[in-house]
Protein backbone atom coordinates (compact mmCIF):
# COMPACT_ATOMS: atom_id res chain seq x y z
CA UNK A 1 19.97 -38.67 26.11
CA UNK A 2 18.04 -36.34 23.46
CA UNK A 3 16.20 -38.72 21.79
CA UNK A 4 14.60 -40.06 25.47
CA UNK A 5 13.43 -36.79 25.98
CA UNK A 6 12.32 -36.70 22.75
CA UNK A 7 10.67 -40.34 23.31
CA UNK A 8 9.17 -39.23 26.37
CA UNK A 9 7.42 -35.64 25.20
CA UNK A 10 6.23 -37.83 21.86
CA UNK A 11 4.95 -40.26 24.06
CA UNK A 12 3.17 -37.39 26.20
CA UNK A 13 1.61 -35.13 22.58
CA UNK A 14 0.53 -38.47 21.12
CA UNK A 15 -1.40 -40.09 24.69
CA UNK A 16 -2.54 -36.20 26.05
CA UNK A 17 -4.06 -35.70 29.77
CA UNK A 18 -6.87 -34.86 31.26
CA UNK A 19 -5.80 -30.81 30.81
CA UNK A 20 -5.31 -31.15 27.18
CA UNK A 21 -5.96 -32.30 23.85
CA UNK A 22 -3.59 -33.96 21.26
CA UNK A 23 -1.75 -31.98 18.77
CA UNK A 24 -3.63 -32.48 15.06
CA UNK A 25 -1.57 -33.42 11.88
CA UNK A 26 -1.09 -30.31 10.17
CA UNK A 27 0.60 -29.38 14.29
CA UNK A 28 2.49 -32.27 14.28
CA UNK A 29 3.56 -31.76 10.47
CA UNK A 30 4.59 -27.87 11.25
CA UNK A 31 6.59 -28.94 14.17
CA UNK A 32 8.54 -31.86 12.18
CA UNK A 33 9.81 -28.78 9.68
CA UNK A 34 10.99 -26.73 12.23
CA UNK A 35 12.77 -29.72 14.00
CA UNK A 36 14.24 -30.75 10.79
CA UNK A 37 15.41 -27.64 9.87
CA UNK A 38 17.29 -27.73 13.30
CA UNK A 39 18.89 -30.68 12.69
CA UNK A 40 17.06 -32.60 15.13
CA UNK A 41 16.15 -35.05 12.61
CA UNK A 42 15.03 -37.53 15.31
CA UNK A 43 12.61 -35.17 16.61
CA UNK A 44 11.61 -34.47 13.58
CA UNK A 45 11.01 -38.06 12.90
CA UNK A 46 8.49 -38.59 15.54
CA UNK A 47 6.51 -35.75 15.00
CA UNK A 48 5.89 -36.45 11.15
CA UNK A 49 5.34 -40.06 12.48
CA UNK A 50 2.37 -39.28 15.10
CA UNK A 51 1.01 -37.15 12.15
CA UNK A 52 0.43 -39.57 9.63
CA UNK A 53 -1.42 -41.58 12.02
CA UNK A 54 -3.96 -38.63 12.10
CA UNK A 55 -3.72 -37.79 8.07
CA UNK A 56 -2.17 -41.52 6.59
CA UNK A 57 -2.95 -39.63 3.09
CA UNK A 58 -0.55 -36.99 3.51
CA UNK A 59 2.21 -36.30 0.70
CA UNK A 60 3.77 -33.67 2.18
CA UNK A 61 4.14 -35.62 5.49
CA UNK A 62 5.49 -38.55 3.69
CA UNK A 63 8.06 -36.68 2.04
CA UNK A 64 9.37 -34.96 5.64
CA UNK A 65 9.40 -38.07 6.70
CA UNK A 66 11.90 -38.89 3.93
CA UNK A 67 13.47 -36.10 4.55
CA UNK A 68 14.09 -36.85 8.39
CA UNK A 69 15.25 -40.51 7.37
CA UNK A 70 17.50 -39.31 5.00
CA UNK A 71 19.53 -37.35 7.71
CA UNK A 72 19.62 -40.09 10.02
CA UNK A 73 21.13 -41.76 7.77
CA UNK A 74 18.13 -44.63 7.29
CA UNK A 75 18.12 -44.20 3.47
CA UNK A 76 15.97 -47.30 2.32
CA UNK A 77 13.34 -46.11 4.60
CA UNK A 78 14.05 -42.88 3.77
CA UNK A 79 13.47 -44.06 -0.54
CA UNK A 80 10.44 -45.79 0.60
CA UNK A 81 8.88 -42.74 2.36
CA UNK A 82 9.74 -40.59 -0.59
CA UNK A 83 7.93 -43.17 -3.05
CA UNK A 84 5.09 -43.60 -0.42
CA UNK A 85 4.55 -39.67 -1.17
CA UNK A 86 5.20 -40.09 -5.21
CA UNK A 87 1.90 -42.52 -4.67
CA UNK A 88 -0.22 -40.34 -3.12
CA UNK A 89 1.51 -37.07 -5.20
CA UNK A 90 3.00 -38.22 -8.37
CA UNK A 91 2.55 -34.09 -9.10
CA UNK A 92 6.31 -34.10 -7.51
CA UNK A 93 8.82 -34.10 -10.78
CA UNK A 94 11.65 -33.10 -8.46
CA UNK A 95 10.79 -35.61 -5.80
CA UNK A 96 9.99 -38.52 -9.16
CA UNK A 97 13.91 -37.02 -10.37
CA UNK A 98 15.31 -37.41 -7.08
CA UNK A 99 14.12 -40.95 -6.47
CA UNK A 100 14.78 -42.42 -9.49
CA UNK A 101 18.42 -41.34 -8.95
CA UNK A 102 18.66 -42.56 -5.40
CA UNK A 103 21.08 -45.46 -4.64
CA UNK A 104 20.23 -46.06 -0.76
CA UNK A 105 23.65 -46.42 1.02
CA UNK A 106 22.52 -47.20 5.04
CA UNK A 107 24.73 -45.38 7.63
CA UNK A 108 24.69 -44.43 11.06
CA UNK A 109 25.85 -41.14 10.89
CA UNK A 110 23.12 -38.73 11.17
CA UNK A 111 25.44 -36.16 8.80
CA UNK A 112 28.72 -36.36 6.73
CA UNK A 113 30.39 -35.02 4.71
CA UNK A 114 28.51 -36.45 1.61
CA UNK A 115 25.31 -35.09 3.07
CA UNK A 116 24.33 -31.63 3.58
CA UNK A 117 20.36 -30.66 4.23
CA UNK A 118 20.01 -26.52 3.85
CA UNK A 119 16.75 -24.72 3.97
CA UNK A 120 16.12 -21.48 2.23
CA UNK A 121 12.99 -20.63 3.15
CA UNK A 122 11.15 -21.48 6.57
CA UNK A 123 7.69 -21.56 5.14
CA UNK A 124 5.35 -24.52 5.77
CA UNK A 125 4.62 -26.55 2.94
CA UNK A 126 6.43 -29.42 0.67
CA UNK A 127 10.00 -29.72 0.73
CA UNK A 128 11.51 -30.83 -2.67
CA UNK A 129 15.42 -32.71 -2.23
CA UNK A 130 17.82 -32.57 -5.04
CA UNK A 131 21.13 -33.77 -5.80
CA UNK A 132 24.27 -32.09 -6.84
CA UNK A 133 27.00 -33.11 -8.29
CA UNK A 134 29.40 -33.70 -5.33
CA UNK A 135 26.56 -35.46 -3.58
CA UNK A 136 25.41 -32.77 -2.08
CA UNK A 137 21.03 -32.59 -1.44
CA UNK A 138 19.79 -29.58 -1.52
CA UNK A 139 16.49 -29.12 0.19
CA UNK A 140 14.40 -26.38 -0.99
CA UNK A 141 10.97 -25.14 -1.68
CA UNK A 142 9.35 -24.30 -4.92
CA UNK A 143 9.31 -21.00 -3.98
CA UNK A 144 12.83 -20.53 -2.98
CA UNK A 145 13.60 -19.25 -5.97
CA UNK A 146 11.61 -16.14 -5.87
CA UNK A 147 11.90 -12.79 -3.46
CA UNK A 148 8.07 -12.30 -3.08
CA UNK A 149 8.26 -14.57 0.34
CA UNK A 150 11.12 -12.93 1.87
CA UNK A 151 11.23 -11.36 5.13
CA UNK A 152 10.94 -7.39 3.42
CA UNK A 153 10.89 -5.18 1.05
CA UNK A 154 11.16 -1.83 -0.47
CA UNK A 155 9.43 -0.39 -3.13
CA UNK A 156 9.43 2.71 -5.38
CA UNK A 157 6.09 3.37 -7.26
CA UNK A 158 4.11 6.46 -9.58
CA UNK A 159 1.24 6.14 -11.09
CA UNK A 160 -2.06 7.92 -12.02
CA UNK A 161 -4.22 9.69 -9.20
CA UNK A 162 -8.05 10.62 -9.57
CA UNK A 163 -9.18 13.83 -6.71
CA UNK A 164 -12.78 14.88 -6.18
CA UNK A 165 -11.69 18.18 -5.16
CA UNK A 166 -15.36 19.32 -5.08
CA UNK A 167 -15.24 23.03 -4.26
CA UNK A 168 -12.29 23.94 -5.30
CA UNK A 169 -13.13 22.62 -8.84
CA UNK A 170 -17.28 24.05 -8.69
CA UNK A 171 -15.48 27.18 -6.63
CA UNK A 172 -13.36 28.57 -9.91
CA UNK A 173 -15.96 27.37 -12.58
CA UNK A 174 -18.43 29.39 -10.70
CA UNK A 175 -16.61 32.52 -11.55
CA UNK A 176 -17.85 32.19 -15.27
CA UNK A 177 -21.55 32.86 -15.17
CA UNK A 178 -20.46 35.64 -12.91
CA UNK A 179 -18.84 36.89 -14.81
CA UNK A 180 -21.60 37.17 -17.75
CA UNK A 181 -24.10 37.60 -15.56
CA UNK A 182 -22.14 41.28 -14.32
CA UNK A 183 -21.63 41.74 -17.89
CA UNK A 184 -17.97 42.25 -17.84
CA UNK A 185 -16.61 43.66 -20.92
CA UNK A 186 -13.60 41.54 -22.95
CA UNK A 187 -13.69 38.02 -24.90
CA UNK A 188 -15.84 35.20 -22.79
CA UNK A 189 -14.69 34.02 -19.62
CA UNK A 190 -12.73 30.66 -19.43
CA UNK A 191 -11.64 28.38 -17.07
CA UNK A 192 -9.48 25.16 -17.04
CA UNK A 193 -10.17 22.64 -13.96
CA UNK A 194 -9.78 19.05 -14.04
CA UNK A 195 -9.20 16.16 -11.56
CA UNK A 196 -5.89 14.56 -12.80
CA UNK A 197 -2.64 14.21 -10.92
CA UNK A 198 0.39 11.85 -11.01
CA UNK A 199 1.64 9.97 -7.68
CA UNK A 200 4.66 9.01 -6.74
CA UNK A 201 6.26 7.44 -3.86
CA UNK A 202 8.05 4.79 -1.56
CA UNK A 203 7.24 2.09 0.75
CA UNK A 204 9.09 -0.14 3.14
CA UNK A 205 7.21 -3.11 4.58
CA UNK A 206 7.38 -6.66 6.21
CA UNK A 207 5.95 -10.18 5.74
CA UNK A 208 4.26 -10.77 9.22
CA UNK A 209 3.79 -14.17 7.84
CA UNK A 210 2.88 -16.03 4.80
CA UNK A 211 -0.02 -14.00 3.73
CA UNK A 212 0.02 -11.03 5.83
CA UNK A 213 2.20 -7.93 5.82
CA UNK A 214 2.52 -4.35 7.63
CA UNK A 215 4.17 -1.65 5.54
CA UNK A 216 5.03 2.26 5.89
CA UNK A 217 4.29 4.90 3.02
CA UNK A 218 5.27 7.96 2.01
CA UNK A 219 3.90 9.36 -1.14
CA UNK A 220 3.39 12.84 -3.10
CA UNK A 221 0.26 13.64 -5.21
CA UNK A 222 0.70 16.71 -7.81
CA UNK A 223 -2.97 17.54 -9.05
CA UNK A 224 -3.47 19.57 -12.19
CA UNK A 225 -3.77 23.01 -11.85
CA UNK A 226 -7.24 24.89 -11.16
CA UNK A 227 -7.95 28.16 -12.67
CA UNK A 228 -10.12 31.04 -14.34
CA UNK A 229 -9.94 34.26 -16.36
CA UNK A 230 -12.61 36.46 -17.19
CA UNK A 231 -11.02 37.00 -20.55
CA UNK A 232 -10.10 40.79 -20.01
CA UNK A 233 -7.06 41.90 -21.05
CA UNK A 234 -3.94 42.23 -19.22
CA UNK A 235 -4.22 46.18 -19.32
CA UNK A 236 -7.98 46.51 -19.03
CA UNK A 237 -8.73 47.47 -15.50
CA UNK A 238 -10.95 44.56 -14.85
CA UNK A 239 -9.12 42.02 -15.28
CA UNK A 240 -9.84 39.06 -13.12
CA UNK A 241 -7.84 35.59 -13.27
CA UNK A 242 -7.36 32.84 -10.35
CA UNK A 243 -5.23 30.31 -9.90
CA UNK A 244 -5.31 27.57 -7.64
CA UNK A 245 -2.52 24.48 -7.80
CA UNK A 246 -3.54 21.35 -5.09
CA UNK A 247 -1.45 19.11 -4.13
CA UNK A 248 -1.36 16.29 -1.35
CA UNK A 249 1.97 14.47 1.05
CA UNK A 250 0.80 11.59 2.98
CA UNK A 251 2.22 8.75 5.43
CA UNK A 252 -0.02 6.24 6.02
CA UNK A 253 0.60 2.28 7.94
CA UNK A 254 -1.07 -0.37 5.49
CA UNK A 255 -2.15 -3.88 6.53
CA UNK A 256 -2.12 -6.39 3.48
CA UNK A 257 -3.64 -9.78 3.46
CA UNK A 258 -2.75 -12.15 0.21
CA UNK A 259 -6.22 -14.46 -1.13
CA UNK A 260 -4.53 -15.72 -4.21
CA UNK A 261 -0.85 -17.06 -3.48
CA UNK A 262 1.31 -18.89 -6.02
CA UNK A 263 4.90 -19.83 -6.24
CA UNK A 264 5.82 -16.63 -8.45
CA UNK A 265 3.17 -13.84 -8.00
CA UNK A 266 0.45 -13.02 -5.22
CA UNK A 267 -2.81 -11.07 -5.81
CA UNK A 268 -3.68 -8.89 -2.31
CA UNK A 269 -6.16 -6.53 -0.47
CA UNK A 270 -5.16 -3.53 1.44
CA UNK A 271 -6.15 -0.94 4.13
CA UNK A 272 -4.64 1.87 5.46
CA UNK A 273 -4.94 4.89 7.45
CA UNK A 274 -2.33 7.54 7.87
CA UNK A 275 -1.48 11.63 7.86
CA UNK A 276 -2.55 13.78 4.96
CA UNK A 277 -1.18 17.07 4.27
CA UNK A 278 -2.69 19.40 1.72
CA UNK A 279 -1.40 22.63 -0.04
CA UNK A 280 -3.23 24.83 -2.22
CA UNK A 281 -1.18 27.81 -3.99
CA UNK A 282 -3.35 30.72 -4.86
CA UNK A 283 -2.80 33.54 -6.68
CA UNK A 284 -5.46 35.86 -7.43
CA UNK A 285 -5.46 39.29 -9.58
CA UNK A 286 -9.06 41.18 -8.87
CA UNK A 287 -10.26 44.57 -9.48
CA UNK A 288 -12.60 44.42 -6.47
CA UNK A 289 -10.81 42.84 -3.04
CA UNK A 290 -13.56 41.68 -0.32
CA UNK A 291 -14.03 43.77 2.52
CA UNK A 292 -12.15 41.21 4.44
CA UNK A 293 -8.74 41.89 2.55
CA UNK A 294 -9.38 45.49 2.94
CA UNK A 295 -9.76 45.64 6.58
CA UNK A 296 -6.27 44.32 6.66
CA UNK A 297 -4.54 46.61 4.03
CA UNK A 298 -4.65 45.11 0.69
CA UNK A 299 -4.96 48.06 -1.88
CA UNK A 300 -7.17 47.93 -4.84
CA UNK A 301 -6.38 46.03 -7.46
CA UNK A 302 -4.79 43.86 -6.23
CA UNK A 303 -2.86 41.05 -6.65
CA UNK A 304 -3.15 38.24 -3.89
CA UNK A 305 -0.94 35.50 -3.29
CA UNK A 306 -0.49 32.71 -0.45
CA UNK A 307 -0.01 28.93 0.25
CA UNK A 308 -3.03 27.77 1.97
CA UNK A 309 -2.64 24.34 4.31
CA UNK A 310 -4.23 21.91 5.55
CA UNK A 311 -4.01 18.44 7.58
CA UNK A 312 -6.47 15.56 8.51
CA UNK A 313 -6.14 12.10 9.24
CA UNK A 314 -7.63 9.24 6.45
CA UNK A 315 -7.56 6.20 5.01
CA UNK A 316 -7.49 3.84 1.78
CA UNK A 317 -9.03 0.52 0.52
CA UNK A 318 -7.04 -1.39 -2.02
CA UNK A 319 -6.36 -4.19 -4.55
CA UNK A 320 -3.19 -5.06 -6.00
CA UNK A 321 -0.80 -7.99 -8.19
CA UNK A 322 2.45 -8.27 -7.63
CA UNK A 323 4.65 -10.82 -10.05
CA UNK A 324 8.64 -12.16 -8.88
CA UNK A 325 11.53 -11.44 -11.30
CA UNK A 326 13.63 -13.79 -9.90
CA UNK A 327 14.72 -14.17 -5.97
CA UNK A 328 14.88 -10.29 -5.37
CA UNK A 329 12.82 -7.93 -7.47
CA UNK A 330 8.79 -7.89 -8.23
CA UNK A 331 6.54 -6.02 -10.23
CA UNK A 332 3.37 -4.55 -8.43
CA UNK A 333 0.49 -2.77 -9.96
CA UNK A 334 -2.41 -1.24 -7.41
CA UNK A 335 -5.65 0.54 -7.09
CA UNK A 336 -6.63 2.23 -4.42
CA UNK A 337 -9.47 4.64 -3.14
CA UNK A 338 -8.42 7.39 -0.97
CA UNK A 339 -10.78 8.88 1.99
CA UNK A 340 -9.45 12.39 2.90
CA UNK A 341 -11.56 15.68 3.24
CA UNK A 342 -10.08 18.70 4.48
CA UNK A 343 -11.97 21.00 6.45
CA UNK A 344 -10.43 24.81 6.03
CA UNK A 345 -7.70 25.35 4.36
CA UNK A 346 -5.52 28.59 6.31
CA UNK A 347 -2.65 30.91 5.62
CA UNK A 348 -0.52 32.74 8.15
CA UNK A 349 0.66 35.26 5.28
CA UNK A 350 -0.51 36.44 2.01
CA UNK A 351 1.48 39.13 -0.91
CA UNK A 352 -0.64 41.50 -2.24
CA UNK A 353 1.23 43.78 -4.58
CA UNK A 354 4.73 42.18 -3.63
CA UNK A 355 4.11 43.09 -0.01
CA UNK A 356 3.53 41.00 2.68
CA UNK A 357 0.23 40.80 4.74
CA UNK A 358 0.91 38.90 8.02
CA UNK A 359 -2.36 37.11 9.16
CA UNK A 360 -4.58 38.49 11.44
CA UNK A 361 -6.18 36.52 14.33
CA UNK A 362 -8.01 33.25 12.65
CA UNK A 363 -5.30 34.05 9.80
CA UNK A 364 -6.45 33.92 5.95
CA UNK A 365 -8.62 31.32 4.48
CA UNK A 366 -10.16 30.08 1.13
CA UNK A 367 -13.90 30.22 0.78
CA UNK A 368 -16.86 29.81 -1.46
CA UNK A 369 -19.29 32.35 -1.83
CA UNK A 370 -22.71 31.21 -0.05
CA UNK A 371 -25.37 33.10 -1.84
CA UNK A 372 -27.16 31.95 -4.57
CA UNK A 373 -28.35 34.48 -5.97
CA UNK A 374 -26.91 37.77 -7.67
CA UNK A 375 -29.49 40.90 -8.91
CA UNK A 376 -28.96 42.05 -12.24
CA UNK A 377 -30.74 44.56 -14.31
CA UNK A 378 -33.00 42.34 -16.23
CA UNK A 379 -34.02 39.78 -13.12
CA UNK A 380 -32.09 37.42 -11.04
CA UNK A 381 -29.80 34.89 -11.98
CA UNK A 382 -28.83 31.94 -9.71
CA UNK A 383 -25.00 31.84 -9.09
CA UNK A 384 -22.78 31.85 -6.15
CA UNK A 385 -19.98 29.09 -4.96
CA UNK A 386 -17.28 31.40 -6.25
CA UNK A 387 -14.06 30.53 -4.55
CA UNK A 388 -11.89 33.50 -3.14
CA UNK A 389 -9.50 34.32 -0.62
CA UNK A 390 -11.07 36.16 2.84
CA UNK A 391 -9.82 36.28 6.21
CA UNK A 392 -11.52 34.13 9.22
CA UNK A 393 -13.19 36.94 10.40
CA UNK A 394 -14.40 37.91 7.57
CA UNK A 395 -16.31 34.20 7.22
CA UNK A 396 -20.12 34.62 8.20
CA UNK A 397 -21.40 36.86 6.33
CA UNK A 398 -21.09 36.41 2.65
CA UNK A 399 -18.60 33.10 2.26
CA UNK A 400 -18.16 29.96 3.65
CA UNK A 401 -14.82 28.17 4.42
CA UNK A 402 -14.00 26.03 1.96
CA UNK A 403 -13.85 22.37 2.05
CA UNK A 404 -11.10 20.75 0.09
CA UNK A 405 -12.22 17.16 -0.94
CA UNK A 406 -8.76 15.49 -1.77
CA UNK A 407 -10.70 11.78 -1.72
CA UNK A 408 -10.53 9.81 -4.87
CA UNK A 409 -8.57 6.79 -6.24
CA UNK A 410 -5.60 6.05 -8.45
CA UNK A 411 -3.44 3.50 -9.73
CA UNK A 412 0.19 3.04 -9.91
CA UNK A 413 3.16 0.69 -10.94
CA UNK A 414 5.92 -0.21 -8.79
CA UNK A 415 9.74 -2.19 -8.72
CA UNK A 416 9.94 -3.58 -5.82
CA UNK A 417 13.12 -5.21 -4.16
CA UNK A 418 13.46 -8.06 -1.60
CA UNK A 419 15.18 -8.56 1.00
């Protein structure tokens, strides 16, 4: 009774009606695999059938149609559909194995016990049969045999990571001509800033299909440290260091699309966009604390400390490899640029002096100085930018919030596991 209603909806795809167009062959093809690997070899049959009418040239169709023979049991058609796609693919040494092995023995039975048919992966594409030694075929693709098409995965990675930072970094190097410029006694002013960081984190994701995938990650970014010292001593009264150490969290949903697929490795583009969090910890020991501090209590000299936060939504762009070891495990390398900028950067407490300074309204906040210019003795000399700590009241007059640039790009290497 199957195989008439099988008969009868060929018989409909193949004719069509007014309301709608046949099926084409790669259709027909896809449809023959996924009745095949239900067992419904007879189904499967017909559909590979009506698509080599369309496509006559078709390997890959000739061999499903082998393959549909073969479990129904029709084994000299089935060798003669399998040599059919050696002629139009002799690229096919499993298949050219196979068949040269194959002693046809007819039956009815659509599956005994000499004959099993498993699939291990569901992908589209050419379907290679092999025998065992019980009897047993084995159908399988080429890429069976490696994790990278799999349903999922997880990864660990850490790599390098590459910040603009902008005012933080121009912010403490500022302090040096300011130094010199207000002729502060002691050995020269010095300053160490840089852009490095290392990266580390882990993703989860899954294959939407062959060449698309959605994953989920969480990731840490620890940036170098940012600081400056105006080369005082430790017990000369103006002694005036800074400190500043960045660093970034982030969760971000990436979309990945594959343009280079083989059996064993897959070269990819990405886009993201996700949550990024950003902590700065200052700690500051100055001679001269802003007005703004002093409103609120800090004595004089002081020294300042706090965790200054901040969070913004962004996004990457990215290329990446990743190579199989195997059925379950990968190597991936990436690079990525990152699009986050951080407006203000806040407190809600700072130490001065071991004591705590709750916040007041606005709370604290870093900031660059906005004036560019300072009087000296002997003229003018164009400085300014210098970053410092203030409250949000206090912003207006002489400083500007700071904006904390944490875009950039890195790289990284990952393991990744399949499952």
């Amino acid at each position: 009774m199957k195989t008439i209603y099988w008969v009868l909806g060929f018989v409909l795809l193949t004719t069509g009606t007014a309301f709608s167009a046949p099926l084409t062959a790669p259709e027909y093809f896809a449809m023959g695999l996924q009745l095949y690997t239900a067992k419904d070899y007879q189904g499967g049959y017909y559909a590979y059938e009506a698509g080599l009418k369309q496509d006559p040239n078709n390997a890959a169709g000739y061999q499903g149609l082998g393959d549909c023979l073969y479990g129904l049991g029709r084994q000299s058609e089935a060798l003669g559909a399998f040599q059919q796609s050696l002629v139009l693919n002799p690229n096919n040494p499993q298949l050219a194995t196979f068949v040269k092995s194959f002693k046809p023995l007819d039956t009815i039975a659509v599956e005994t016990n000499k004959t099993k048919v498993v699939y291990t992966d569901e992908e589209l594409g050419i379907s290679t049969p092999t025998p065992t030694a019980q009897g047993v075929t084995t159908v399988s693709h080429a890429e069976a045999k490696y994790g990278l098409f799999k349903d999922g995965w997880i990864r660990g990675y850490a790599g390098y990571d590459y910040a603009v930072l902008g005012n933080l970094i121009s912010g403490v190097q500022a302090w040096g001509p300011d130094f010199v410029a207000n002729g502060e006694p002691g050995n020269t002013p010095t300053n160490s800033v840089g852009n490095s960081g290392i990266r580390a984190g882990a993703e989860i994701g899954l294959n939407v299909d062959k060449s698309n995938t959605l994953s989920i990650n969480v990731e840490n970014v620890w940036t170098q440290n940012e600081s400056y010292n105006n080369g005082a001593s430790a017990t000369d009264p103006t002694l005036q260091t800074g400190s500043f150490q960045p660093n970034l969290t982030s969760v971000t949903l990436n979309y990945t699309v594959d343009f280079i697929t083989s059996k064993s490795a897959k070269t990819y583009f990405t886009f993201g966009a996700g949550y990024y969090h950003a902590t700065v910890n200052a700690l500051v020991v100055t001679p001269y604390p802003n007005a703004g501090l002093q409103s609120v209590g800090l004595s004089v000299p002081a020294t300042i400390s706090g965790t200054f936060t901040g969070d913004v939504l962004g996004g990457t762009l990215g290329v990446g490899q990743i190579l199989a070891i195997g059925d379950s495990f990968g190597l991936e390398f990436s690079a990525r640029v990152r699009f986050a900028t951080f407006g203000q950067m806040t407190a809600s407490s700072l130490t001065s002096n071991g004591q705590s300074v709750p916040a007041p309204t606005g709370g604290f906040v870093l900031v660059t100085d906005n004036s560019n210019t300072i009087n000296m003795s002997g003229g003018t000399t164009n400085l300014g930018g210098e970053i410092d700590v203030d409250t949000f009241a206090g912003v207006g007059t002489t400083d500007n919030v700071m904006t904390l640039d944490y875009s950039g790009f890195y790289s990284d290497l990952s393991f990744n596991f399949y499952f």
